[in-house]
C-alpha atoms as a PDB file:
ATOM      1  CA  UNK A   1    -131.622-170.779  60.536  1.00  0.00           C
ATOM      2  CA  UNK A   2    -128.125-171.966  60.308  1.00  0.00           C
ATOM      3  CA  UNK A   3    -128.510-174.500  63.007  1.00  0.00           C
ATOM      4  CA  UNK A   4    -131.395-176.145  61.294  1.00  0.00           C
ATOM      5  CA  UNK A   5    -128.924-176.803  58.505  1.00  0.00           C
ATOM      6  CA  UNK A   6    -129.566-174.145  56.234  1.00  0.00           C
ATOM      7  CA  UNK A   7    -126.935-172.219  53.882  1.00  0.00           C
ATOM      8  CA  UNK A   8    -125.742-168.157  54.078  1.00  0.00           C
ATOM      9  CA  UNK A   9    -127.433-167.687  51.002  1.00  0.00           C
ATOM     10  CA  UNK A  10    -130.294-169.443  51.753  1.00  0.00           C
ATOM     11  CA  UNK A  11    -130.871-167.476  54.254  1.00  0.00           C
ATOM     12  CA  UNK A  12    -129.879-164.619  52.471  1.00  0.00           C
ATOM     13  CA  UNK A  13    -132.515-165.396  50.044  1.00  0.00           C
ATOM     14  CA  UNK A  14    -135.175-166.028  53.145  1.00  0.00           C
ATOM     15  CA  UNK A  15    -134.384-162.884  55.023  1.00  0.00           C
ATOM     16  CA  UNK A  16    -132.747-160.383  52.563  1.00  0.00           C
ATOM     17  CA  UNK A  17    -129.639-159.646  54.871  1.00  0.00           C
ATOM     18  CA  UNK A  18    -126.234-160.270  52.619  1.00  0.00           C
ATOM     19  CA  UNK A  19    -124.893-163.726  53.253  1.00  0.00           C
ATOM     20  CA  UNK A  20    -121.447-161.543  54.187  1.00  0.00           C
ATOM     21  CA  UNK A  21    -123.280-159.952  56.939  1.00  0.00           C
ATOM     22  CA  UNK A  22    -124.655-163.206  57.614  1.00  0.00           C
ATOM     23  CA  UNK A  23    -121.200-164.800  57.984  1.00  0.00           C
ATOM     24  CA  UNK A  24    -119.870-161.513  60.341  1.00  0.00           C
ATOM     25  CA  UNK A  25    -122.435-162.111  62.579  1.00  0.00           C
ATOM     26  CA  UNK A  26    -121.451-165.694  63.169  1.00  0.00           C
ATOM     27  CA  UNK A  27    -117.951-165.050  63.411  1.00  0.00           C
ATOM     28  CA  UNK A  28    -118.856-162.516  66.776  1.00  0.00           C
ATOM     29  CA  UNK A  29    -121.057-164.720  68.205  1.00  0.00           C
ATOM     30  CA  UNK A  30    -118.606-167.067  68.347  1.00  0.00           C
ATOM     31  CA  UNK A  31    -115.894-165.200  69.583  1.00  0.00           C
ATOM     32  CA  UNK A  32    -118.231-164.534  72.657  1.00  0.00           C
ATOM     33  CA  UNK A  33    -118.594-167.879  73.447  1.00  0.00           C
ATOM     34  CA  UNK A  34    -116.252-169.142  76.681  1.00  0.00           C
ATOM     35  CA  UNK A  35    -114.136-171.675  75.653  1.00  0.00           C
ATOM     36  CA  UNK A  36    -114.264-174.254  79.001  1.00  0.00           C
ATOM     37  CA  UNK A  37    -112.241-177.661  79.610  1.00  0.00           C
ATOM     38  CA  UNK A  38    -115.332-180.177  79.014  1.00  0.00           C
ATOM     39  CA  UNK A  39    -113.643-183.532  80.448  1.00  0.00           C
ATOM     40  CA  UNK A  40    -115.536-186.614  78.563  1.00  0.00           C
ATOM     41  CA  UNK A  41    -115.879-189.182  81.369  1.00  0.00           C
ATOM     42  CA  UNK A  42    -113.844-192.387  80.589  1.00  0.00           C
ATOM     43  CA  UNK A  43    -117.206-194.562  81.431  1.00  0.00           C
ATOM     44  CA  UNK A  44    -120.656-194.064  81.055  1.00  0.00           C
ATOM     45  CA  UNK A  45    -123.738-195.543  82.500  1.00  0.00           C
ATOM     46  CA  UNK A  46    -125.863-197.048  80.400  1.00  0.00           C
ATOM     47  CA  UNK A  47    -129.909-196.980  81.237  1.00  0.00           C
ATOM     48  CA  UNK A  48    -132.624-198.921  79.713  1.00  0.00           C
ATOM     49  CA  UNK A  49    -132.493-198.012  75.971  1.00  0.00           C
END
């Protein structure tokens, strides 16, 4: 629900979890997520648009 934009207590409303668990949940998902070295290519190909 948070990726489609909507607030910690919205969905705290929708669901009836606290918006503080809400927000702890978040935090430890993203602490599991690997931080890798994305390189951005310096050109890009553009097709058809």
């Amino acid at each position: 629900m948070s990726l489609n934009g909507m607030g910690f207590r919205d969905i705290e409303r929708v669901t009836g979890i606290s918006h503080n668990t809400i927000l702890n949940w978040v935090r430890l998902a993203e602490a599991q997520i690997h931080q890798e070295n994305y390189e951005i290519p310096e050109t890009a190909k553009i097709d058809k648009l």
